[in-house]
Each structure stands twice: as structure tokens, then as C-alpha cells.
C-alpha atoms as a PDB file:
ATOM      1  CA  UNK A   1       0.000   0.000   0.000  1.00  0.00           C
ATOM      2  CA  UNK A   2       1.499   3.225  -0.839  1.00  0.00           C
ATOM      3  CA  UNK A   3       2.802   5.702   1.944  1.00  0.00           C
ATOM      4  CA  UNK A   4       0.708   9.475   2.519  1.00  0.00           C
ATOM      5  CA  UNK A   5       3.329  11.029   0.456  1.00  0.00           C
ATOM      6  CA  UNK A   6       3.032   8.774  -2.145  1.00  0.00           C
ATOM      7  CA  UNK A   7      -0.692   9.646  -2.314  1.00  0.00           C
ATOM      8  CA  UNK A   8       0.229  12.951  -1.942  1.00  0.00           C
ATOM      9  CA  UNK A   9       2.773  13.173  -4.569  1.00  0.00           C
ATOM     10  CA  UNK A  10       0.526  11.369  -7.011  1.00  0.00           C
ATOM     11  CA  UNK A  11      -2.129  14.064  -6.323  1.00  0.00           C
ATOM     12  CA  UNK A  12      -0.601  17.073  -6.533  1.00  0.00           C
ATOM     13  CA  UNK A  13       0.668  15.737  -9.868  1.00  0.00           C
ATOM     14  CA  UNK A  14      -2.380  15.257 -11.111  1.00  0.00           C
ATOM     15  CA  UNK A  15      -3.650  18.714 -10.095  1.00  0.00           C
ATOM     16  CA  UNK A  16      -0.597  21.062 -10.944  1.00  0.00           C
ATOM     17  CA  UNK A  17      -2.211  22.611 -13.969  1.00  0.00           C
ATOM     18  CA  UNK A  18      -5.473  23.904 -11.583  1.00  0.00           C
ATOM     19  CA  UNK A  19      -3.425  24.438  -8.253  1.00  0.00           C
ATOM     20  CA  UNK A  20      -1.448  27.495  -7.736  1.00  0.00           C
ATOM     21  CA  UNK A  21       0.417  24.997  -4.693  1.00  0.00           C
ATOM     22  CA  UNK A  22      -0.576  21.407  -5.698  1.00  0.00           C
ATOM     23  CA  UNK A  23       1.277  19.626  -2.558  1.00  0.00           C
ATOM     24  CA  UNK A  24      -1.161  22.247  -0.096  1.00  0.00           C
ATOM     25  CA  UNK A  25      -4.282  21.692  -2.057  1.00  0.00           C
ATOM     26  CA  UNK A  26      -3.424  18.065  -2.153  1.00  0.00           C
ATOM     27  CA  UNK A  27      -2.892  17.870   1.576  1.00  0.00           C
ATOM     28  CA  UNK A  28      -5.877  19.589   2.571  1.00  0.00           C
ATOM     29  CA  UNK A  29      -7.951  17.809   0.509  1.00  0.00           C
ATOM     30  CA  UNK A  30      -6.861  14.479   2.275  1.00  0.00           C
ATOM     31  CA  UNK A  31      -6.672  15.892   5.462  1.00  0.00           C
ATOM     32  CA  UNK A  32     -10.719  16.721   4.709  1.00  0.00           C
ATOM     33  CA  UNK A  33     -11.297  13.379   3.276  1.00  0.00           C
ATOM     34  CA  UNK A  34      -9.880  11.881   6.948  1.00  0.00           C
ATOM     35  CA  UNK A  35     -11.025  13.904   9.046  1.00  0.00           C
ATOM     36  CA  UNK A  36      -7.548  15.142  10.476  1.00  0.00           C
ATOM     37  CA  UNK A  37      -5.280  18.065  10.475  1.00  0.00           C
ATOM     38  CA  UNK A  38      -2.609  18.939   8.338  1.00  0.00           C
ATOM     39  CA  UNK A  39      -0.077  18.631  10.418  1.00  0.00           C
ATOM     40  CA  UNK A  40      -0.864  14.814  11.469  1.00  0.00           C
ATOM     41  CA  UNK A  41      -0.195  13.887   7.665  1.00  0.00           C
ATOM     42  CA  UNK A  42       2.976  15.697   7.711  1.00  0.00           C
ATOM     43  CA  UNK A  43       3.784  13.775  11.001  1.00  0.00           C
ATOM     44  CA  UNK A  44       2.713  10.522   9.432  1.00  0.00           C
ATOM     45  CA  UNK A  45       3.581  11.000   6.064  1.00  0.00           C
ATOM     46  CA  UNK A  46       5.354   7.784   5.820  1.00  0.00           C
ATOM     47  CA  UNK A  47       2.487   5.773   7.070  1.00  0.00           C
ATOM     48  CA  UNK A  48       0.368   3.582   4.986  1.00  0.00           C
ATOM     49  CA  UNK A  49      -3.199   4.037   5.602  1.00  0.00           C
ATOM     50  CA  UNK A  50      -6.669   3.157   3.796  1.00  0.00           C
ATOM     51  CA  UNK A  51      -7.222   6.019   1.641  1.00  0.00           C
ATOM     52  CA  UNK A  52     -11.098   7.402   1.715  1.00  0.00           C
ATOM     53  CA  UNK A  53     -12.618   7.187  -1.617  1.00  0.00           C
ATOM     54  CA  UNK A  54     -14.575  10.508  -1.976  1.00  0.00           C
ATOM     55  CA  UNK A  55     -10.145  11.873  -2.509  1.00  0.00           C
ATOM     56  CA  UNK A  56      -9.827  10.498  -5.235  1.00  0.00           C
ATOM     57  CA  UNK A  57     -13.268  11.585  -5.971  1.00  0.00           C
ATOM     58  CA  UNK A  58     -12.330  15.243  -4.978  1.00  0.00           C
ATOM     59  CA  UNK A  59      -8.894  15.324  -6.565  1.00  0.00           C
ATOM     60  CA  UNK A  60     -10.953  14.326  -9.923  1.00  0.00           C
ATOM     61  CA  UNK A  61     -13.103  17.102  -9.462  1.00  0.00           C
ATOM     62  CA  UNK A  62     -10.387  19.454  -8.828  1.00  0.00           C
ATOM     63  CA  UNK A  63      -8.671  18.487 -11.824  1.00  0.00           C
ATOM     64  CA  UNK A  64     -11.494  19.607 -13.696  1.00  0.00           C
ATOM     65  CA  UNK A  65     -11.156  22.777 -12.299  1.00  0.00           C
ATOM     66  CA  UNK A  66     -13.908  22.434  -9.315  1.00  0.00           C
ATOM     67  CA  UNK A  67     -13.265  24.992  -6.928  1.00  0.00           C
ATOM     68  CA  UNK A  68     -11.645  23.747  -3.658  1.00  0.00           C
ATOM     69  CA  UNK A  69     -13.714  25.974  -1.682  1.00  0.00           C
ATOM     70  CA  UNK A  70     -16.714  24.227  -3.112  1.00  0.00           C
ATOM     71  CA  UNK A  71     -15.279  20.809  -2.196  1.00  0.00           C
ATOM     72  CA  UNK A  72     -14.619  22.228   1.218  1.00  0.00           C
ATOM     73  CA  UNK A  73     -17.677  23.898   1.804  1.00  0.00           C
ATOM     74  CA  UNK A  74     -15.484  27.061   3.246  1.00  0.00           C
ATOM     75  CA  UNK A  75     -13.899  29.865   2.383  1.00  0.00           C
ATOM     76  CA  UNK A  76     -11.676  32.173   4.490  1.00  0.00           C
ATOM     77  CA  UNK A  77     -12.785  35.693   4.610  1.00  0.00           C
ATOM     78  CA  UNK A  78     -11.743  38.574   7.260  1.00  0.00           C
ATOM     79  CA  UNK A  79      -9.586  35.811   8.748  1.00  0.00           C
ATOM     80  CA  UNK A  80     -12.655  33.979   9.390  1.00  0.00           C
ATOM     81  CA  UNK A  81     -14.132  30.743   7.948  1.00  0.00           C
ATOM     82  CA  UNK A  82     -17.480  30.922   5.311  1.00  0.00           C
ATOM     83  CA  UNK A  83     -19.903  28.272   4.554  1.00  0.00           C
ATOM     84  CA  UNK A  84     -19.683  28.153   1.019  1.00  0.00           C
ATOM     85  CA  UNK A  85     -21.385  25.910  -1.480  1.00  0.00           C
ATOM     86  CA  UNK A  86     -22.374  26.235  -5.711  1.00  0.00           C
ATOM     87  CA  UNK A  87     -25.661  28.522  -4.903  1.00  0.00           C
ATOM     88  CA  UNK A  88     -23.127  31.492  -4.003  1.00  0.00           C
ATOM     89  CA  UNK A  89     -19.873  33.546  -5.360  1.00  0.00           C
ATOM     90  CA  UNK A  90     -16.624  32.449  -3.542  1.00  0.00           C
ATOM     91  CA  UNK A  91     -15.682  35.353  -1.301  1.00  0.00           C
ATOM     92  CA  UNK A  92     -12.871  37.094  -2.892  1.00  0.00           C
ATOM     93  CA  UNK A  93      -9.757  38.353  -0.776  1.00  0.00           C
ATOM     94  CA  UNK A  94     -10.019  42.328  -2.742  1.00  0.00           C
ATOM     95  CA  UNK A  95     -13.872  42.488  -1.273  1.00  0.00           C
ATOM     96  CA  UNK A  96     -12.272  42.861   2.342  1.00  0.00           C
ATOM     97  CA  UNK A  97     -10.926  46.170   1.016  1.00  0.00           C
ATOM     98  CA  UNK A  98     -15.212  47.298   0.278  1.00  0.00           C
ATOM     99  CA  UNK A  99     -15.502  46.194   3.995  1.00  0.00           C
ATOM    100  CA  UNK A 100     -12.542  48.461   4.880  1.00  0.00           C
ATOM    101  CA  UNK A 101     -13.880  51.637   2.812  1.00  0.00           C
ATOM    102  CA  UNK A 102     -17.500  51.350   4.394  1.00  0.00           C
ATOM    103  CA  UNK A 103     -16.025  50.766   8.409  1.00  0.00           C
ATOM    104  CA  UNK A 104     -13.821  54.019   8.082  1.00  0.00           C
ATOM    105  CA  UNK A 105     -16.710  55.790   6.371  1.00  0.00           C
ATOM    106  CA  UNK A 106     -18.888  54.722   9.361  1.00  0.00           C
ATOM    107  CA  UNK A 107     -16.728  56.934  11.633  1.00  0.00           C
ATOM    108  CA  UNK A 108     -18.811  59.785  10.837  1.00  0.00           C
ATOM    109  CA  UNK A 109     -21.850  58.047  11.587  1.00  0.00           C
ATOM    110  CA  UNK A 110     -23.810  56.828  15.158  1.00  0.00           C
ATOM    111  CA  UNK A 111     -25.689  54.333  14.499  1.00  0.00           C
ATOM    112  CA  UNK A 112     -25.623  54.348  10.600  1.00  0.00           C
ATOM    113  CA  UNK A 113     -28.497  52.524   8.309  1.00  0.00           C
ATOM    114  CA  UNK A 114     -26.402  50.215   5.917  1.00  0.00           C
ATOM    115  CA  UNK A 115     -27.959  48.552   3.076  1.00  0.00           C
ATOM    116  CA  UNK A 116     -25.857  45.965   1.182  1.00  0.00           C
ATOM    117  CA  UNK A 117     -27.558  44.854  -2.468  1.00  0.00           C
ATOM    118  CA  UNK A 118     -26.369  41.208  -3.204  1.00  0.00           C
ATOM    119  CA  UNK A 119     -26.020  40.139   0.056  1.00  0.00           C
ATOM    120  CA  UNK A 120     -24.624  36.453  -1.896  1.00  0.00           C
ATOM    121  CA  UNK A 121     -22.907  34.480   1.045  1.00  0.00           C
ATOM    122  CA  UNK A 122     -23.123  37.173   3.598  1.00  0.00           C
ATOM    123  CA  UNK A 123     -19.631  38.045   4.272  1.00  0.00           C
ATOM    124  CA  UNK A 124     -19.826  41.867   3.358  1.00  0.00           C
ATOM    125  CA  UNK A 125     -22.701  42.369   5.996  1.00  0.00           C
ATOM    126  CA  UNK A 126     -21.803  40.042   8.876  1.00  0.00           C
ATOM    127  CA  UNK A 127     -17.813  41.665   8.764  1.00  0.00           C
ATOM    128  CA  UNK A 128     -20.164  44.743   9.030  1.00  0.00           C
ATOM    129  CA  UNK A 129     -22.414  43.935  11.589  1.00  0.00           C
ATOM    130  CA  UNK A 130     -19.230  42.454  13.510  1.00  0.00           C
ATOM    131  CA  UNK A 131     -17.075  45.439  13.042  1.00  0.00           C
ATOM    132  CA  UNK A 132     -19.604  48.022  13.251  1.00  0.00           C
ATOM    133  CA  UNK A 133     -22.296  46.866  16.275  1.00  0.00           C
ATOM    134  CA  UNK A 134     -24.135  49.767  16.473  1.00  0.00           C
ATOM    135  CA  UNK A 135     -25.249  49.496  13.032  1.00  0.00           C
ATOM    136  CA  UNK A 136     -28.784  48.897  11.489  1.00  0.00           C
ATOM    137  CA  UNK A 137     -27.872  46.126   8.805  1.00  0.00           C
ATOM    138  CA  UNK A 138     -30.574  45.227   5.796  1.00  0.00           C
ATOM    139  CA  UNK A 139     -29.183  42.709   2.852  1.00  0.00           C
ATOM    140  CA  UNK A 140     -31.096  42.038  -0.114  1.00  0.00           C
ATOM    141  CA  UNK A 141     -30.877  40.068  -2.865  1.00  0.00           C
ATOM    142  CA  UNK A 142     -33.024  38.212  -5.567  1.00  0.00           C
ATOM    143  CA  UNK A 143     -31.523  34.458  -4.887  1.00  0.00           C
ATOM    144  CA  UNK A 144     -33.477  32.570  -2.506  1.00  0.00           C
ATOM    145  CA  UNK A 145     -30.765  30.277  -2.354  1.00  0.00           C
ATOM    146  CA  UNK A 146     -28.365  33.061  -2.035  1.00  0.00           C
ATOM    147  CA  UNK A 147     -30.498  34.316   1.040  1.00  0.00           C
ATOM    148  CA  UNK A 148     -30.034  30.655   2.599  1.00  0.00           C
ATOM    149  CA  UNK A 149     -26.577  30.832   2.125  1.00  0.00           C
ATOM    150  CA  UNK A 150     -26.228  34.178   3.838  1.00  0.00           C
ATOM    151  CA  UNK A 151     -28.139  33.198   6.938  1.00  0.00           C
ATOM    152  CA  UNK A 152     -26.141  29.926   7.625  1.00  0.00           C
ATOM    153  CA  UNK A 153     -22.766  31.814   7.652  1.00  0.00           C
ATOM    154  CA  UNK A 154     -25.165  34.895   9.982  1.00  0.00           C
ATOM    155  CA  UNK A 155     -25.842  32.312  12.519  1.00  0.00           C
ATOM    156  CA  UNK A 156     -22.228  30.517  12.407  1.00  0.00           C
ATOM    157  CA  UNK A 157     -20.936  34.513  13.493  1.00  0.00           C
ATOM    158  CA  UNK A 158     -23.505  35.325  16.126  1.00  0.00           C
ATOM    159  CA  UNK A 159     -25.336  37.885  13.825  1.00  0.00           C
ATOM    160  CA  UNK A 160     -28.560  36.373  12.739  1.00  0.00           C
ATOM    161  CA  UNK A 161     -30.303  38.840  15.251  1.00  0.00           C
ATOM    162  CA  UNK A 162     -28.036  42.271  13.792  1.00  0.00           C
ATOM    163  CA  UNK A 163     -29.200  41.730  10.090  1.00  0.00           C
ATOM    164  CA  UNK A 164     -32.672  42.265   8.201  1.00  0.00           C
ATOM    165  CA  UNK A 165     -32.513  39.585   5.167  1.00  0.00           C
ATOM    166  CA  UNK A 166     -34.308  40.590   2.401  1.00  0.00           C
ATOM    167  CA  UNK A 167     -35.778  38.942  -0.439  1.00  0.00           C
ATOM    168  CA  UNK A 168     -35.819  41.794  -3.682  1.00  0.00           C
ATOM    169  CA  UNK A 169     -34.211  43.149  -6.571  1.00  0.00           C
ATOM    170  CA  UNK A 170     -31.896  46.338  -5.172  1.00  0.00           C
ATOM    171  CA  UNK A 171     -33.283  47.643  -1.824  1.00  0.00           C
ATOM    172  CA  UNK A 172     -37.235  47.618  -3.378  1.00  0.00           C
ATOM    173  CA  UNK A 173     -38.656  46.103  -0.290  1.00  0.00           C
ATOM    174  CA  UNK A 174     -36.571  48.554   2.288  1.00  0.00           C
ATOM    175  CA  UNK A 175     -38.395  51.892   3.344  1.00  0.00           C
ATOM    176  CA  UNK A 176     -36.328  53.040   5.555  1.00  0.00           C
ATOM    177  CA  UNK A 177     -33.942  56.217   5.078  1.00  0.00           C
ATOM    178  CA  UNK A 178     -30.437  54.663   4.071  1.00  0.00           C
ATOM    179  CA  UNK A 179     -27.113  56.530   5.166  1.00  0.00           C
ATOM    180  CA  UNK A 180     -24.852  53.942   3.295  1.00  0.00           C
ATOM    181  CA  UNK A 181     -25.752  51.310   0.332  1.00  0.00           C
ATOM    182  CA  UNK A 182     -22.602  48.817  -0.394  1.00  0.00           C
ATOM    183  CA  UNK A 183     -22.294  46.571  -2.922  1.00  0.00           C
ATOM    184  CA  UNK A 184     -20.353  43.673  -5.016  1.00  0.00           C
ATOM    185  CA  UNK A 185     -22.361  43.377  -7.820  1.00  0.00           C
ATOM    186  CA  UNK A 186     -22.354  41.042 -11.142  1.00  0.00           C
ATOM    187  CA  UNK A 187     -20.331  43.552 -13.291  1.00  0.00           C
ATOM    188  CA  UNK A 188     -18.964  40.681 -15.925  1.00  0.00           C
ATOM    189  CA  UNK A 189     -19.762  41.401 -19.619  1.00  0.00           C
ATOM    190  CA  UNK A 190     -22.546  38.788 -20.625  1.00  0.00           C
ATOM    191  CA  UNK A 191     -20.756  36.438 -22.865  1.00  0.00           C
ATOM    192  CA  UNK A 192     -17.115  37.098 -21.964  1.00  0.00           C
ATOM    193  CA  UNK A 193     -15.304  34.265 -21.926  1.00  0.00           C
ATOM    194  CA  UNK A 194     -14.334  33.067 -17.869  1.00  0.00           C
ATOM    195  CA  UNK A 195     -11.692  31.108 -16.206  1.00  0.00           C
ATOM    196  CA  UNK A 196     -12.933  27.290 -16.251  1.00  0.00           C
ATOM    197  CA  UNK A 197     -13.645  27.275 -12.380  1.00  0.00           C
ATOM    198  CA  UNK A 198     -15.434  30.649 -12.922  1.00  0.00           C
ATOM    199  CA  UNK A 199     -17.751  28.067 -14.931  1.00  0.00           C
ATOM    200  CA  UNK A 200     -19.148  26.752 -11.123  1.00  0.00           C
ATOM    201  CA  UNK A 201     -20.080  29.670  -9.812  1.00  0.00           C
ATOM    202  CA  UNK A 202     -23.494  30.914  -9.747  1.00  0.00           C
ATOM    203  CA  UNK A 203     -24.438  33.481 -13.587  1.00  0.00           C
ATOM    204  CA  UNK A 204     -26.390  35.562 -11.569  1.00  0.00           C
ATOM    205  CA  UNK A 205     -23.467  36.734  -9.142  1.00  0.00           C
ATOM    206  CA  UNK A 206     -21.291  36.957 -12.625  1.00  0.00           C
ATOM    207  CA  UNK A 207     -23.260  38.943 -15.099  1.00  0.00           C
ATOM    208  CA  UNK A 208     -24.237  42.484 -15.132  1.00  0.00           C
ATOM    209  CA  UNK A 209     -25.585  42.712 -18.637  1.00  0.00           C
ATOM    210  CA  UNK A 210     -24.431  42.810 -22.096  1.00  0.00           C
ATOM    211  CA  UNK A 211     -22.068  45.387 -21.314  1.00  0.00           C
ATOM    212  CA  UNK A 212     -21.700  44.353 -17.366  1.00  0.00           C
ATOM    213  CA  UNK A 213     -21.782  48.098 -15.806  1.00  0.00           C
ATOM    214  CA  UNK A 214     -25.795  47.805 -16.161  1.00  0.00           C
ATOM    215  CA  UNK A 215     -26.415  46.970 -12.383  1.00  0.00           C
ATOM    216  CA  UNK A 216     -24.131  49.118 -11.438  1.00  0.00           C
ATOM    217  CA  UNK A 217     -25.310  51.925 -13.234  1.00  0.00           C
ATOM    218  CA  UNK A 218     -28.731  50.612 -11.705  1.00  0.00           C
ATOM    219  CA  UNK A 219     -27.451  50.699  -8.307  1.00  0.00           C
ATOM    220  CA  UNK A 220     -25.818  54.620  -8.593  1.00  0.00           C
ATOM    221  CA  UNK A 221     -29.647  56.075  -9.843  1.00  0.00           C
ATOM    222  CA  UNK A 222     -30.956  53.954  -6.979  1.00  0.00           C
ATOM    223  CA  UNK A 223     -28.461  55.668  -4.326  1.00  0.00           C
ATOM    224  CA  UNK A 224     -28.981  59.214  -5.870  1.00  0.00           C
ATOM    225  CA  UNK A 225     -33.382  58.035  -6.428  1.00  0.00           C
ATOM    226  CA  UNK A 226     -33.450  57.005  -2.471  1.00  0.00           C
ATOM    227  CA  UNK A 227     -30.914  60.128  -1.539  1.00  0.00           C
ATOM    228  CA  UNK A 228     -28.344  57.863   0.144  1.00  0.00           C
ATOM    229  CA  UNK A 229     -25.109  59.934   1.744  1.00  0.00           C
ATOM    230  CA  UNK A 230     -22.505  57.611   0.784  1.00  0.00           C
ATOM    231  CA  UNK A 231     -22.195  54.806  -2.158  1.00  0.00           C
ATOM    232  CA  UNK A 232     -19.681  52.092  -1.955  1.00  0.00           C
ATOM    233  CA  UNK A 233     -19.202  49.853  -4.955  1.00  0.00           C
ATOM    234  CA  UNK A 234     -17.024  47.342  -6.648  1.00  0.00           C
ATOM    235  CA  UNK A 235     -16.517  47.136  -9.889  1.00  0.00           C
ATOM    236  CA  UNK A 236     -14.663  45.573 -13.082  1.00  0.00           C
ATOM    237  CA  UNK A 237     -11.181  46.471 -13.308  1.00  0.00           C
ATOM    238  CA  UNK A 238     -11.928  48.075 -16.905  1.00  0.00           C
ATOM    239  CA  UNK A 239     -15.456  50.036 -15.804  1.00  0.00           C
ATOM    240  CA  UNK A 240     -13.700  53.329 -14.244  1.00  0.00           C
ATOM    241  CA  UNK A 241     -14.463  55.279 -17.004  1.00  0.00           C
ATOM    242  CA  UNK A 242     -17.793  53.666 -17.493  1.00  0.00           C
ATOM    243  CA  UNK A 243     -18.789  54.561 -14.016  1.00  0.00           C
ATOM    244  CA  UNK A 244     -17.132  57.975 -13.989  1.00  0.00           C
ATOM    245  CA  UNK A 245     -19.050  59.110 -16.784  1.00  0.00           C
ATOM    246  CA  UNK A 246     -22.588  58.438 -15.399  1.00  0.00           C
ATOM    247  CA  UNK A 247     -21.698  59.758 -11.933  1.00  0.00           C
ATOM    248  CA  UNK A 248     -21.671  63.199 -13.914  1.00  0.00           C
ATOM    249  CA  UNK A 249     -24.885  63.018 -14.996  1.00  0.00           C
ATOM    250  CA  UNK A 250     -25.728  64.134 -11.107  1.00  0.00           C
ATOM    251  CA  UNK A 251     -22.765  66.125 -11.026  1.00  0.00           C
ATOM    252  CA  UNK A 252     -21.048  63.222  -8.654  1.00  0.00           C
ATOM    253  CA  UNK A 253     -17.454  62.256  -8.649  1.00  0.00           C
ATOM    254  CA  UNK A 254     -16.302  59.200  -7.343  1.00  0.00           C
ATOM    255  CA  UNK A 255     -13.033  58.196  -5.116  1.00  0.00           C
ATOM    256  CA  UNK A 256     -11.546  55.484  -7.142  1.00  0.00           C
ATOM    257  CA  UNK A 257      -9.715  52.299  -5.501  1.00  0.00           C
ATOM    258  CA  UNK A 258      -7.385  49.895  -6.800  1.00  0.00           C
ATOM    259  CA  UNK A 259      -7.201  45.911  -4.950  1.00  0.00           C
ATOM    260  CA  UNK A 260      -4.328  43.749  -4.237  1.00  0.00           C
ATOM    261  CA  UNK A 261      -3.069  43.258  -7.715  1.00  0.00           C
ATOM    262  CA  UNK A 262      -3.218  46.985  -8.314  1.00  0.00           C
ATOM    263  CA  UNK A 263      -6.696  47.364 -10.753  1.00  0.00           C
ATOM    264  CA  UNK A 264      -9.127  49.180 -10.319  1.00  0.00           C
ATOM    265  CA  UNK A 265     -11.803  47.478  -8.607  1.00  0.00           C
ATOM    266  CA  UNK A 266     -14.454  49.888  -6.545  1.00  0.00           C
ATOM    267  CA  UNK A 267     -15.613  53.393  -5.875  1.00  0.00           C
ATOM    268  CA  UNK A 268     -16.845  55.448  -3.205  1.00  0.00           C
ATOM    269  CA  UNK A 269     -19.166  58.257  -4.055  1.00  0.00           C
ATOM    270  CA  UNK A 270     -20.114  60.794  -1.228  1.00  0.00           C
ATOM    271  CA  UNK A 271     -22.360  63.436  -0.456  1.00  0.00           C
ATOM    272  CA  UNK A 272     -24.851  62.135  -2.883  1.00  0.00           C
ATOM    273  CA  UNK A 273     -27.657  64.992  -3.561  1.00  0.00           C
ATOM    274  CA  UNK A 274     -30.783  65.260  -1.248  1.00  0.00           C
END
């Protein structure tokens, strides 16, 4: 019977062209598939030991470019773990930064009304009803499944009872006077060709339209409709101009930010007319 690191070798081998590190993916998956840690495979790694079935399963899938995070069922986000399955987005490491831009926005504010549109698996609005407890949270979104999603990881963080889950299409359903509407919409181009593992994820998290700013232009006559103070958006690294442009149809301008690679990836537009 071969040894862990044989198993291990012959995985990561198998998944170098989809793994950015093979050997880690490859030991995490096996370390899911037993049950263990990490670190007791390293320790053992010269053991021989029934191998579960549902790894080779999982490496399969991998090697077809299934995301990991799907296989795991989590995702890290904010330093914190996500439930995440195939009826949401997987959380992104940039969207931390549109977490980051709404907290130090909130310094100005009390107890500040936040309204996040595409709530998807909830990690925007729980960070913010962590990091921000004196806030008035409502998340919307049109997928019921997305809404399911959301309140699993809600309840996992203590926050079910500091969020208003709402089922609508942009923030239709909520009355109540806004002070801040965040959001990560779909903003791909309809028909643009995606990564294969892109190909698991959810279309309506991908897509904003044929030209992919639609929602978000959606979203900014919302804001400026409902008289919200502050706007915080991402967006496709290519959209600045896009967005820009029909910001100055209400005489806005918008503060510009760039993620970890360096593109341009969300605004924040202030002092919205009222």
C-alpha cells in the first residue's frame, strides 16, 4: 500500500495545472477526506493508511477545475471561515478592502443605516455587523438560495439577530432612510469568456448585462433616487471610465480604488444629492 506522500505526490501531480500549490491543495484535501489536520499527515507522512474514496473523488473534481472551496464547503474571509457551497460567489480576498472603505466611512456616523444589495454568502454584511455593532444592517438580494446561504454563515458569526434579510431586486422592499448602500455586484460582460472554475459559480453573481456596468449603473440612480449619503461599490477592473461618466450626470465624482493586484476594482461616491 502506498505511503501518505506517495498519495500525496501522485495528487498534486495530477492537479498542478489547476493548483497554484498542488502539494497544499493536495494535503488539505486528504486531510478533509480523513477527518484530520494537516499537520498529522505531515507527522505521518510515511504511514500507509486506507485512503477514503470521496479523494480520489475530490482530486478528480479538482482536476477539472472544481473549486476547492466548493469541495470544502469554506472559504476564508476577514480571517474567518465561510460556509460556502455552488448557490453562491466564492468570497474574494479584494472584497475585504469594500468592507474596509465602508467601516472608516462609518466613523462619521452613530448608528448608521447600511444597506448591502447582493447580500450572496453574507460576508460583506456580517464583517459589518461584527465590526460596526451599532449598526442597522438590511441585505437584499433576488436568490433565494443566495439568502439561505447568507443566513447559515449569519448564525455561524452570532449575527442572525443584527441583520434584516431581504428577499428583492436592489433595496425595493426597504423603506427606511439609508445613510450607506454597499455593494459587489455582477459587473462581468454577458458572454465574456471566464476562467474554467469561474464556470461553477453561480451566472447571476457573474453577469451584469451585455455590457456588465448595467447593475451598477442601476445601483448609482438607486443611491442618488433614495438620496443615500454615501455609495460604496465594486466594480470591473476596466469600468472606471464607465462609471465615472454616469456619476456626472448628477454632477457626482467618485473616489476610485485599486485591490491587491493593483486594478481598479471599486468606488466610493459621497455626499450624494438630497
Amino acid at each position: 500500500m502506498p505511503s501518505i506522500k506517495e498519495r500525496l505526490k501522485y495528487a498534486s501531480k495530477r492537479i498542478e495545472c489547476v493548483a497554484q500549490n498542488p502539494y497544499k491543495e493536495a494535503l488539505t484535501l486528504l486531510a478533509f477526506s480523513l477527518h484530520v489536520e494537516p499537520l498529522w499527515l505531515m507527522a505521518h507522512d510515511s504511514d500507509d493508511i486506507e485512503i477514503p474514496l470521496d479523494f480520489f473523488n475530490n482530486i478528480k473534481k479538482r482536476e477539472n477545475h472544481y473549486p476547492l472551496e466548493y469541495i470544502l464547503k469554506t472559504t476564508s474571509f476577514y480571517s474567518r471561515e465561510f460556509y460556502t457551497d455552488e448557490r453562491v460567489l466564492i468570497p474574494r480576498p479584494e472584497t475585504e478592502i469594500l468592507v474596509d472603505k465602508v467601516v472608516s466611512t462609518c466613523k462619521a456616523y452613530k448608528e448608521p443605516v447600511i444597506a448591502e444589495i447582493g447580500v450572496g454568502s453574507g460576508i460583506v454584511s456580517i464583517m459589518l455587523a461584527t465590526l460596526l455593532p451599532s449598526a442597522e444592517i438590511f441585505a437584499t438580494d433576488i436568490s433565494f438560495d443566495a439568502l439561505k446561504v447568507a443566513k447559515i454563515n449569519a448564525k455561524k458569526h452570532s449575527v442572525s439577530n443584527k441583520i434584516r434579510f431581504v428577499n428583492c431586486n436592489l433595496i425595493e422592499k426597504i423603506d427606511k432612510k439609508i445613510d450607506i448602500l454597499v455593494s459587489n455586484p455582477p459587473y462581468i460582460k454577458r458572454g465574456e469568456e471566464l476562467d474554467k472554475n469561474l464556470s461553477y459559480e453561480p451566472e447571476l453573481a457573474l453577469f451584469g448585462g451585455e455590457k456588465g456596468d448595467e447593475i451598477l449603473k442601476q445601483i448609482i440612480d438607486e443611491a442618488v433616487k433614495r438620496e443615500v449619503q454615501v455609495l460604496v461599490c465594486e466594480m470591473g477592473y476596466d469600468q472606471k471610465d464607465k462609471i465615472a461618466n454616469h456619476l456626472k450626470q448628477y454632477n457626482l465624482k467618485a473616489d476610485f480604488y485599486k485591490d491587491l493586484a493593483g486594478f481598479e476594482r471599486g468606488f466610493v461616491v459621497k455626499s450624494l444629492p438630497r
